[in-house]
C-alpha atoms as a PDB file:
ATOM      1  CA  UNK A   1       0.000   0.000   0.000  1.00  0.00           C
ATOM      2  CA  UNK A   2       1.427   3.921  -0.795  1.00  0.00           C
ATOM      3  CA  UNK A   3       1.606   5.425   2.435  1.00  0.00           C
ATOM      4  CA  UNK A   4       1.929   9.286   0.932  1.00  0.00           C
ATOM      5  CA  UNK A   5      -1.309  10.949   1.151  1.00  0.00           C
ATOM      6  CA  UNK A   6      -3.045   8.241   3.696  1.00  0.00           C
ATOM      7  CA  UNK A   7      -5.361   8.788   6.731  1.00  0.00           C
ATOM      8  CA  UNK A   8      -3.166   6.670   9.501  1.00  0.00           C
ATOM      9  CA  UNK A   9      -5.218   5.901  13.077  1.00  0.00           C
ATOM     10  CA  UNK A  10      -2.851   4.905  15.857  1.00  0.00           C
ATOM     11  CA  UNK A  11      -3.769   4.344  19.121  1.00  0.00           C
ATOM     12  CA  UNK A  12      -1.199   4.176  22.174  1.00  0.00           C
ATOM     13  CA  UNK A  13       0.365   6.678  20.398  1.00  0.00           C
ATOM     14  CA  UNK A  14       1.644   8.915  23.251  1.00  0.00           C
ATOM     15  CA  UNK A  15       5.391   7.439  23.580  1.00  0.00           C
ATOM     16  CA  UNK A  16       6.938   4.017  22.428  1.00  0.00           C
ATOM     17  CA  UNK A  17       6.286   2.165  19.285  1.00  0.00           C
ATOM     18  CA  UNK A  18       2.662   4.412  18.455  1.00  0.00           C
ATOM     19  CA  UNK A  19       5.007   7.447  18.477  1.00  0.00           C
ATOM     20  CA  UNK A  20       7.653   5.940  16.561  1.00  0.00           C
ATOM     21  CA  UNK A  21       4.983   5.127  13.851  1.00  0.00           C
ATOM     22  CA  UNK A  22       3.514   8.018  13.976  1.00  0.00           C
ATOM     23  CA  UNK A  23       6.840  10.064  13.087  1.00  0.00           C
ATOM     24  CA  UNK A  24       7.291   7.048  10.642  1.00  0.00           C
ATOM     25  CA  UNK A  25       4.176   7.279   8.862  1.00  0.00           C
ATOM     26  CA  UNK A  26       4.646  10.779   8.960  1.00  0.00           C
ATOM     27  CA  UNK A  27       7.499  11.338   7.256  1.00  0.00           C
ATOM     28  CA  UNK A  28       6.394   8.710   4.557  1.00  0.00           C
ATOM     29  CA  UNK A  29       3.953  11.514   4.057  1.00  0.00           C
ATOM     30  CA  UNK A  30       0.340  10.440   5.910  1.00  0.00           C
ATOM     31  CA  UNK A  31      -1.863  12.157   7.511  1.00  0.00           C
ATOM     32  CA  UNK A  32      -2.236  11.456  11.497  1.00  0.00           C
ATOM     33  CA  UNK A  33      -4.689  11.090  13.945  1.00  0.00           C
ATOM     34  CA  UNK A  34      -4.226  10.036  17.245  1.00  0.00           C
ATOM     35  CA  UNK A  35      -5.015   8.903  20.503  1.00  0.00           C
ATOM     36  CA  UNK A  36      -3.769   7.736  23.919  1.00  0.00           C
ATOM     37  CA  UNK A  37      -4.339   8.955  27.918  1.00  0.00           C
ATOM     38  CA  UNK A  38      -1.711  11.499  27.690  1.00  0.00           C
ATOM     39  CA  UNK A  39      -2.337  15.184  26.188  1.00  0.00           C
ATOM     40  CA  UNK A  40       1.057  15.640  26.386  1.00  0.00           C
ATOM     41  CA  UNK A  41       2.614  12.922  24.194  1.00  0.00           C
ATOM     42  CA  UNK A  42       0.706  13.193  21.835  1.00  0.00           C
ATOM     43  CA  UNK A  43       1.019  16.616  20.773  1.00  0.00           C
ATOM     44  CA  UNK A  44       4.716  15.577  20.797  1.00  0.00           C
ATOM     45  CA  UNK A  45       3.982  12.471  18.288  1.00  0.00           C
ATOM     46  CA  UNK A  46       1.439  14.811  16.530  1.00  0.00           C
ATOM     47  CA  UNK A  47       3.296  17.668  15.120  1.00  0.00           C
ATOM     48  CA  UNK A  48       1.918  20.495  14.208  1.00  0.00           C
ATOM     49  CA  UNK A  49      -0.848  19.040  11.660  1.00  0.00           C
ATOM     50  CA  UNK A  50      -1.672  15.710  13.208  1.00  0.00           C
ATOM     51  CA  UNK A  51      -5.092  15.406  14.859  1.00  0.00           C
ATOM     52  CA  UNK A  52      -5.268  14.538  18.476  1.00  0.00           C
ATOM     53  CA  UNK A  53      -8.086  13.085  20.452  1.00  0.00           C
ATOM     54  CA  UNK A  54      -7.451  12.309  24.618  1.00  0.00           C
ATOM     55  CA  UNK A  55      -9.008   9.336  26.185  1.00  0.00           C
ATOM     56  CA  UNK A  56      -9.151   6.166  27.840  1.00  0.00           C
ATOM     57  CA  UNK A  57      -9.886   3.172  24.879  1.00  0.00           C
ATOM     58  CA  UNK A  58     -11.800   0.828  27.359  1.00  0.00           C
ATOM     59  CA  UNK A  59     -14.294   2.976  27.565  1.00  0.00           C
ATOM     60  CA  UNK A  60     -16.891   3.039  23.736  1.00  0.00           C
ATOM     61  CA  UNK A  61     -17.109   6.695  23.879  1.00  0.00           C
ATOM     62  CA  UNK A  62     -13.943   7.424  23.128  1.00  0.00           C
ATOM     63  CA  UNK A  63     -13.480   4.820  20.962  1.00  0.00           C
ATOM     64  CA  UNK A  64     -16.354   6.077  18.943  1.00  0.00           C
ATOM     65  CA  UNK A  65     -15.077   9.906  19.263  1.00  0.00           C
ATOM     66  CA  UNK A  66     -11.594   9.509  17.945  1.00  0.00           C
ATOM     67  CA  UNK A  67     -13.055   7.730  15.166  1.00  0.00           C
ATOM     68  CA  UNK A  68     -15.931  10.332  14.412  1.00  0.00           C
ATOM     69  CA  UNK A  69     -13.395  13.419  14.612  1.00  0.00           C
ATOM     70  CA  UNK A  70     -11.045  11.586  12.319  1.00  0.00           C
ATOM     71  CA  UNK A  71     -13.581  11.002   9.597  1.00  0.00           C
ATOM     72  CA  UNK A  72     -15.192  14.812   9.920  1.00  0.00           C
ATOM     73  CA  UNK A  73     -11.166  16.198  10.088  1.00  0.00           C
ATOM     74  CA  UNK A  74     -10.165  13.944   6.677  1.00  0.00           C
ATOM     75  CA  UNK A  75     -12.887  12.138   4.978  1.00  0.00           C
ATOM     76  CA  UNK A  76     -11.547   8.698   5.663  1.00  0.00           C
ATOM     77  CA  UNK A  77      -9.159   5.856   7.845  1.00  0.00           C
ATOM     78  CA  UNK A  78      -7.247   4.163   4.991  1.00  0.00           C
ATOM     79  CA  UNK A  79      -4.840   2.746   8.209  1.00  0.00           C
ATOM     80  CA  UNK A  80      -5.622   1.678  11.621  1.00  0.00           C
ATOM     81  CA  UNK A  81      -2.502   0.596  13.544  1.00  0.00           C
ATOM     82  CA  UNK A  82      -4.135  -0.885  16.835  1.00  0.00           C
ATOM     83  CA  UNK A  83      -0.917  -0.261  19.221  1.00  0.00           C
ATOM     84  CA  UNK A  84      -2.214   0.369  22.961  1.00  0.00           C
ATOM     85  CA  UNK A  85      -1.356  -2.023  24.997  1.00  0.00           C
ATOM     86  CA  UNK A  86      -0.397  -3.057  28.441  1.00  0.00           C
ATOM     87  CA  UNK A  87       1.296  -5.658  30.668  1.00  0.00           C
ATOM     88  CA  UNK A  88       2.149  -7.239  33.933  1.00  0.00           C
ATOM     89  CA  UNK A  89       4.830  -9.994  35.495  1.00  0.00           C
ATOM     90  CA  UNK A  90       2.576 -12.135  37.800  1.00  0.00           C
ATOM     91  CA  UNK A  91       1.563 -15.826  37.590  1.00  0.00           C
ATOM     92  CA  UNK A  92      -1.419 -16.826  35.551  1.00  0.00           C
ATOM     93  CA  UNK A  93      -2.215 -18.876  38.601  1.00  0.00           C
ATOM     94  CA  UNK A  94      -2.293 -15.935  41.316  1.00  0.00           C
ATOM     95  CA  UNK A  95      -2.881 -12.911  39.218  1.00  0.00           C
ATOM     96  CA  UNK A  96      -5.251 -10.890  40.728  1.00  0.00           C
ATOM     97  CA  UNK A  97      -8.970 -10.861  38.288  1.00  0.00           C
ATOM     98  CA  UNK A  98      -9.595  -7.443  37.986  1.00  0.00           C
ATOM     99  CA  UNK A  99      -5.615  -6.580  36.886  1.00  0.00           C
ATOM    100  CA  UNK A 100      -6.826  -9.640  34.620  1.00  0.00           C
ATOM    101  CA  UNK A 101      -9.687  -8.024  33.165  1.00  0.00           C
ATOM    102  CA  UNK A 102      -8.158  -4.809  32.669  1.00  0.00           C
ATOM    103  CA  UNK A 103      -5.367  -6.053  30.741  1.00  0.00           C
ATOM    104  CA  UNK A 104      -7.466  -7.811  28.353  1.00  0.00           C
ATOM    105  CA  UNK A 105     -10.063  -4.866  28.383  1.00  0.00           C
ATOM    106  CA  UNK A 106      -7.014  -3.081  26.828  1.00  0.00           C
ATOM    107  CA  UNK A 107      -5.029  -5.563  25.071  1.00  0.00           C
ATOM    108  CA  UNK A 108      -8.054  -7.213  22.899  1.00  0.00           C
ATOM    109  CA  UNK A 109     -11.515  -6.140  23.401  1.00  0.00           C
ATOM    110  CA  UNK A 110     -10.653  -1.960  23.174  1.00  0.00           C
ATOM    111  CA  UNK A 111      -8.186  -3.727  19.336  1.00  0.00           C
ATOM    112  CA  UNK A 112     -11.522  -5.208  18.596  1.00  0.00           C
ATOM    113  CA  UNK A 113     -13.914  -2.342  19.514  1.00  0.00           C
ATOM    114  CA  UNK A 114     -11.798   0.304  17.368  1.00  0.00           C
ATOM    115  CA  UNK A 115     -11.753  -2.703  14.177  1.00  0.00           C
ATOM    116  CA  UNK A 116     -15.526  -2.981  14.686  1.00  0.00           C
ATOM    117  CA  UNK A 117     -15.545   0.704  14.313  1.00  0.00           C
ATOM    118  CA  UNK A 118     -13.209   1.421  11.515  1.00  0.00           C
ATOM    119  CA  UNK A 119     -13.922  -1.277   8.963  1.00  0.00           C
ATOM    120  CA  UNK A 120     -17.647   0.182   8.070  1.00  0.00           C
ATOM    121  CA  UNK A 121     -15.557   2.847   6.880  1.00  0.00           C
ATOM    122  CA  UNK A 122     -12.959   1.139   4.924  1.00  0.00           C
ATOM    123  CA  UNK A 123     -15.700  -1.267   3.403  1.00  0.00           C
ATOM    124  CA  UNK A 124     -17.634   1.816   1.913  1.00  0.00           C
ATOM    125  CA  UNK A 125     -14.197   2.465  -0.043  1.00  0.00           C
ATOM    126  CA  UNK A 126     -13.587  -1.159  -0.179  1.00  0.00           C
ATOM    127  CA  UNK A 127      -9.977  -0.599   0.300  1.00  0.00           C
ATOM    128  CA  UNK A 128      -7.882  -0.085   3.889  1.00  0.00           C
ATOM    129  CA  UNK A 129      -5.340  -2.004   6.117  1.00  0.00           C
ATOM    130  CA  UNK A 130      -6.175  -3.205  10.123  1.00  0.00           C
ATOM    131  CA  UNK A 131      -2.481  -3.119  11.606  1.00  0.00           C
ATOM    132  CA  UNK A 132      -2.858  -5.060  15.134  1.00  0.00           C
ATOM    133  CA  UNK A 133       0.439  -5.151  17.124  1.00  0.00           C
ATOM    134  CA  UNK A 134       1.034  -8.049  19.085  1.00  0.00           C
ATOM    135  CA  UNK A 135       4.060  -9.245  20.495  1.00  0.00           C
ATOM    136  CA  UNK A 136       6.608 -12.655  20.092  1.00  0.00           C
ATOM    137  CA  UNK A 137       4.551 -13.309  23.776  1.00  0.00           C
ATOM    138  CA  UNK A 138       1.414 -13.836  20.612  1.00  0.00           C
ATOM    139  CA  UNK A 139       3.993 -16.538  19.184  1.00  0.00           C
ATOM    140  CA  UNK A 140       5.129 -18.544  22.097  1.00  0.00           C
ATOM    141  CA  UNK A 141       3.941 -18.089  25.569  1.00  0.00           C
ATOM    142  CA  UNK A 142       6.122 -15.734  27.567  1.00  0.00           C
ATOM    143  CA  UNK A 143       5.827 -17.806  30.936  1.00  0.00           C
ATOM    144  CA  UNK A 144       7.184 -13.954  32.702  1.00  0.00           C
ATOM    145  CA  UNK A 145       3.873 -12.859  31.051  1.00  0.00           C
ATOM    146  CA  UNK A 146       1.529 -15.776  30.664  1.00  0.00           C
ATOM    147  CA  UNK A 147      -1.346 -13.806  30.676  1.00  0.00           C
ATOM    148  CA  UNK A 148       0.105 -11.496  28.607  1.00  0.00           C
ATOM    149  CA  UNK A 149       0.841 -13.970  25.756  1.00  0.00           C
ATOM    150  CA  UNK A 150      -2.729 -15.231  26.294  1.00  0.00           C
ATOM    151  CA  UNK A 151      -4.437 -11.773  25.097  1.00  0.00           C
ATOM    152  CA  UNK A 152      -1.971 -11.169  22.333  1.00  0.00           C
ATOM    153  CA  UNK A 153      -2.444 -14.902  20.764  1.00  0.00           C
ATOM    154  CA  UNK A 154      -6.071 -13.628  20.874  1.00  0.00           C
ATOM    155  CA  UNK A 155      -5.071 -10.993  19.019  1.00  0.00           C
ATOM    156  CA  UNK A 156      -3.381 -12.958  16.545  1.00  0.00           C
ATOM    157  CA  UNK A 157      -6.038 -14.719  15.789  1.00  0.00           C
ATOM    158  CA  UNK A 158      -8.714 -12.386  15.273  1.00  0.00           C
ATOM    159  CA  UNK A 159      -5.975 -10.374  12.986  1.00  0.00           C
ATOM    160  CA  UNK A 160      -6.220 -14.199  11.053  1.00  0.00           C
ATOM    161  CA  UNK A 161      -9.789 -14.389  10.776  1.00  0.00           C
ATOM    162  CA  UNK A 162     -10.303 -10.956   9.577  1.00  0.00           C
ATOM    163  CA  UNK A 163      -7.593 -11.168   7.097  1.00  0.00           C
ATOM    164  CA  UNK A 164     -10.660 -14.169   5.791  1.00  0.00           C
ATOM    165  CA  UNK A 165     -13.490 -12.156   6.015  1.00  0.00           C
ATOM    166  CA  UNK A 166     -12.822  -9.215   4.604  1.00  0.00           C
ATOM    167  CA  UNK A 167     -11.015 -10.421   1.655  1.00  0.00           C
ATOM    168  CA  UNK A 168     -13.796  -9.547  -0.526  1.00  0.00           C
ATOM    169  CA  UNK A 169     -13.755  -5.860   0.509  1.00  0.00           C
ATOM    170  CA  UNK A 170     -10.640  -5.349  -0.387  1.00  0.00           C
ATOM    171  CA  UNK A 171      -9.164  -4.931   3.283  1.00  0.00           C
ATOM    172  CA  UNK A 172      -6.098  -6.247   4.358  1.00  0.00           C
ATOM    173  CA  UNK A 173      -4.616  -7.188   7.648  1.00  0.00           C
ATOM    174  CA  UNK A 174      -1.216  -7.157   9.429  1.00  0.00           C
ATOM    175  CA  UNK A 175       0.139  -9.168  12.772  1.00  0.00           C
ATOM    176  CA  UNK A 176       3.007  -7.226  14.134  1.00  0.00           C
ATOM    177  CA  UNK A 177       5.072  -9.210  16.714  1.00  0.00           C
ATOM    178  CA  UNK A 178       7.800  -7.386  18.381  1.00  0.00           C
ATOM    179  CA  UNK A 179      10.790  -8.902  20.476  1.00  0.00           C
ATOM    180  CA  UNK A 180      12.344  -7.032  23.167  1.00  0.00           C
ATOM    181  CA  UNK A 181      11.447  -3.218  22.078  1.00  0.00           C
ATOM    182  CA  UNK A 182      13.391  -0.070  24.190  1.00  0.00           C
ATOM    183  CA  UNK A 183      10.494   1.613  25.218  1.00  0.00           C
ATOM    184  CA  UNK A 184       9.099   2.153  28.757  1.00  0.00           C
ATOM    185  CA  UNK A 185       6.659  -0.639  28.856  1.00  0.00           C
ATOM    186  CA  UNK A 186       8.411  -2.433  31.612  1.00  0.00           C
ATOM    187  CA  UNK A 187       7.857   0.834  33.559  1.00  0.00           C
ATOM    188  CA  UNK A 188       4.255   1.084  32.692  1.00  0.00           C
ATOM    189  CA  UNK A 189       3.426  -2.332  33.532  1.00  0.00           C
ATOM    190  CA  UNK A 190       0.553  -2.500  36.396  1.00  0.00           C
ATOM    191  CA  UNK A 191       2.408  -5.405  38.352  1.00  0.00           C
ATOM    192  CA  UNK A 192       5.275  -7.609  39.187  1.00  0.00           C
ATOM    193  CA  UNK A 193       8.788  -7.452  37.374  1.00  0.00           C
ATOM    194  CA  UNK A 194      10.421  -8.751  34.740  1.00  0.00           C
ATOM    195  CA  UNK A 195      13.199 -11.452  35.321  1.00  0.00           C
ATOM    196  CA  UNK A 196      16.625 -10.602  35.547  1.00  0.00           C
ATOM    197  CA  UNK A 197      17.737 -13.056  33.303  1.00  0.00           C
ATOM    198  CA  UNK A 198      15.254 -11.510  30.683  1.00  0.00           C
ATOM    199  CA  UNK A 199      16.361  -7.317  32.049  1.00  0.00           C
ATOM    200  CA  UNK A 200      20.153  -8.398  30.534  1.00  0.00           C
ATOM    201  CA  UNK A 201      18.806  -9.475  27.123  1.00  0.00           C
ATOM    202  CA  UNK A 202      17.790  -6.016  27.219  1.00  0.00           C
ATOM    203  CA  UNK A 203      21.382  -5.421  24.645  1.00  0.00           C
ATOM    204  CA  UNK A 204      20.219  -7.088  22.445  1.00  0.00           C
ATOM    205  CA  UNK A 205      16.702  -4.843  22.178  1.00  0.00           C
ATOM    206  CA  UNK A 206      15.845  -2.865  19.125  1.00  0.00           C
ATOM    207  CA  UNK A 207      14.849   0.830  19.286  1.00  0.00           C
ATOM    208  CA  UNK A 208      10.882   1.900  18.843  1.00  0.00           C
ATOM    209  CA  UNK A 209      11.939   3.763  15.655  1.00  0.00           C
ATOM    210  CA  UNK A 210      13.639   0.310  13.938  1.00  0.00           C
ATOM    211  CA  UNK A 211       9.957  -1.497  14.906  1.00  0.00           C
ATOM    212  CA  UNK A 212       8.247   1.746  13.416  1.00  0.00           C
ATOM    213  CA  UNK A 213      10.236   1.021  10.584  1.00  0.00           C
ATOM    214  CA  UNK A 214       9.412  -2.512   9.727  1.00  0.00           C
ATOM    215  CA  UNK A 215       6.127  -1.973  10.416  1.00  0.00           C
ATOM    216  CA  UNK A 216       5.975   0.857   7.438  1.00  0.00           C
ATOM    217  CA  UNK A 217       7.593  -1.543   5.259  1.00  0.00           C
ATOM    218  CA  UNK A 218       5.380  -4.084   5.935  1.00  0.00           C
ATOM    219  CA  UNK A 219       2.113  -1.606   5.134  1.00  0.00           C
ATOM    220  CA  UNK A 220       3.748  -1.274   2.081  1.00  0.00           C
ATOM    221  CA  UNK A 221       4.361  -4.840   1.108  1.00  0.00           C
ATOM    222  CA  UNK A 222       0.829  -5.470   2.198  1.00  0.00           C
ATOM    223  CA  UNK A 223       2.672  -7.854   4.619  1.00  0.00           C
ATOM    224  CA  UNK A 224       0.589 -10.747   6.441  1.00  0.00           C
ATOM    225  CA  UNK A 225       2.946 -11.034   9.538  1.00  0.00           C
ATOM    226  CA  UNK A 226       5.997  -9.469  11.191  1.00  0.00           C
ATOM    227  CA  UNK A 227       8.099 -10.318  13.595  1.00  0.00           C
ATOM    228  CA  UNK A 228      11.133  -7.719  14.465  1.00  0.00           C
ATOM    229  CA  UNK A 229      13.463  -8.061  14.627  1.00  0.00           C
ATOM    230  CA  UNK A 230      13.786 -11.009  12.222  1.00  0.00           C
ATOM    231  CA  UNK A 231      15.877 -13.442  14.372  1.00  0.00           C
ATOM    232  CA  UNK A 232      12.201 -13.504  16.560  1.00  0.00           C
ATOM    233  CA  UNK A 233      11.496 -15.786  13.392  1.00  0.00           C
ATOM    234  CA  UNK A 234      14.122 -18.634  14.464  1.00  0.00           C
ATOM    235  CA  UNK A 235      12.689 -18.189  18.190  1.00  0.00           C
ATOM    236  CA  UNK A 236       9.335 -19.375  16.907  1.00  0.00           C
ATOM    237  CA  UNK A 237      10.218 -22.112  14.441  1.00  0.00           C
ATOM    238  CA  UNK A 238      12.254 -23.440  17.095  1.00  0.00           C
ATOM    239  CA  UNK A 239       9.564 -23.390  19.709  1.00  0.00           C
ATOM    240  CA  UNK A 240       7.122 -25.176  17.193  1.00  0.00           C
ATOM    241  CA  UNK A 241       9.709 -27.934  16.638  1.00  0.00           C
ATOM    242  CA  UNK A 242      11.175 -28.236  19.559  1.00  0.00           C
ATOM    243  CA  UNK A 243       8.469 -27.449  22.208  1.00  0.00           C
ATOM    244  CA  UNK A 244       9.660 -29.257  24.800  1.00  0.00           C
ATOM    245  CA  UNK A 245      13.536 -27.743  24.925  1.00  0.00           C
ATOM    246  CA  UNK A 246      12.171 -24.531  24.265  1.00  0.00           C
ATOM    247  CA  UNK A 247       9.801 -24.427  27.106  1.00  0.00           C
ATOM    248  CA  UNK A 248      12.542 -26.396  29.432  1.00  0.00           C
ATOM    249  CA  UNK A 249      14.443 -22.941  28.550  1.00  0.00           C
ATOM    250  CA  UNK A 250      11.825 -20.271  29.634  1.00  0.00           C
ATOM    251  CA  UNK A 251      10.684 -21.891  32.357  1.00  0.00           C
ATOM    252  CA  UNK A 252      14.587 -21.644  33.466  1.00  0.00           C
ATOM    253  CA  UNK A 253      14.444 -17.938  32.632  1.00  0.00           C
ATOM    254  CA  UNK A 254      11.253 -17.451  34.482  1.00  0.00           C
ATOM    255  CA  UNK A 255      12.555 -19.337  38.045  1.00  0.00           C
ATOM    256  CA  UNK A 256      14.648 -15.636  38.439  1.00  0.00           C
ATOM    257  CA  UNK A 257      11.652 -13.873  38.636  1.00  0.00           C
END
């Protein structure tokens, strides 16, 4: 898909990987429109001709004003890069349910409430791109973040289906899975902490801007899947052929928590 000229929605867009697209997309020439909790971010990620719209995504109303003020301020969403997200480091087994619920509130059903919005829109034009970011935790099951993994394998799989049913309407979709990322997620999460064995891989992380960046070239590739940065590949083929090594391995990892 040409990027130059195209409405681009991205939620979480405040810091991290949504502002990294957003500075992406924008110099690839789109038009922005954003949204995330804080005011402040986002006029940073916005510019000075990016439209910005405040809220909480849980919660319909702003789900359905962000999309409302972005079709009256262009005419259209040719992109929707579903971004927010959030995270914690507790066992499955003894998370607390309403940290549960919020997470997923977040993580999938706030991704499927904006889709549900958006793709009335593209259909009419019968042309548009649903960009869901999930993580390598969507892949294999990130036993640090169990429940984690568990919301973005839904989200892998709805990204799947979707890709199926809107074939005819000439909408695509994309599955982004990031590795380790440097942004401030493990700073944002609302519990627990990460491993220390898993902090030190931390080296090896990419930046926000090199994830923007695949995930640009993807759009434009009209990519199915992508996983950055690409060694996250060998990770998951190795984990579907070797399940039992693999998971010997994080479960090893995890026993620092």
């Amino acid at each position: 898909m040409r990027i130059d000229g195209k409405v681009v929605l991205i939620t979480g867009a405040s810091e991290g990987i949504g502002a990294a697209c957003a500075a992406e997309f924008a110099r690839s020439g789109a038009k922005l429109s954003l949204t995330a909790r804080s005011e402040e971010g986002l006029r940073r990620a916005a510019g000075s001709d990016g439209l910005v719209t405040v809220g909480d995504l849980t919660g319909e109303q702003t789900r359905r004003q962000v999309v409302e003020r972005t079709v009256e301020r262009f005419g259209a969403i040719d992109i929707l890069i579903n971004n927010a997200g959030v995270g914690f480091y507790l066992p499955s087994w003894r998370a607390p349910m309403e940290l549960t619920r919020g997470l997923m509130e977040l993580n999938f059903f706030a991704l499927l409430g904006m889709t549900q919005l958006v793709v009335p829109h593209m259909r009419a034009r019968r042309s548009g791109m649903i960009v869901n970011v999930s993580s390598i935790g969507g892949k294999m099951t990130l036993p640090w973040m169990t429940l984690y993994s568990a919301s973005k394998y839904a989200v892998g799989s709805l990204t799947e289906g979707l890709r199926m049913e809107l074939r005819r309407d000439g909408i695509k979709t994309m599955l982004v899975c990031p590795g380790y990322v440097k942004t401030g997620f493990q700073q944002h999460v609302t519990a627990g902490q990460a491993p220390e064995t898993l902090v030190r891989t931390r080296r090896m992380a990419i930046t926000a801007a090199e994830c923007a960046l695949a995930i640009r070239r993807g759009v434009e590739r009209n990519a199915r899947t992508i996983i950055t940065p690409k060694p996250g590949w060998i990770l998951v083929f190795l984990s579907r052929l070797f399940p039992a090594i693999v998971e010997a391995r994080m479960a090893a990892m995890n026993e620092t928590a």
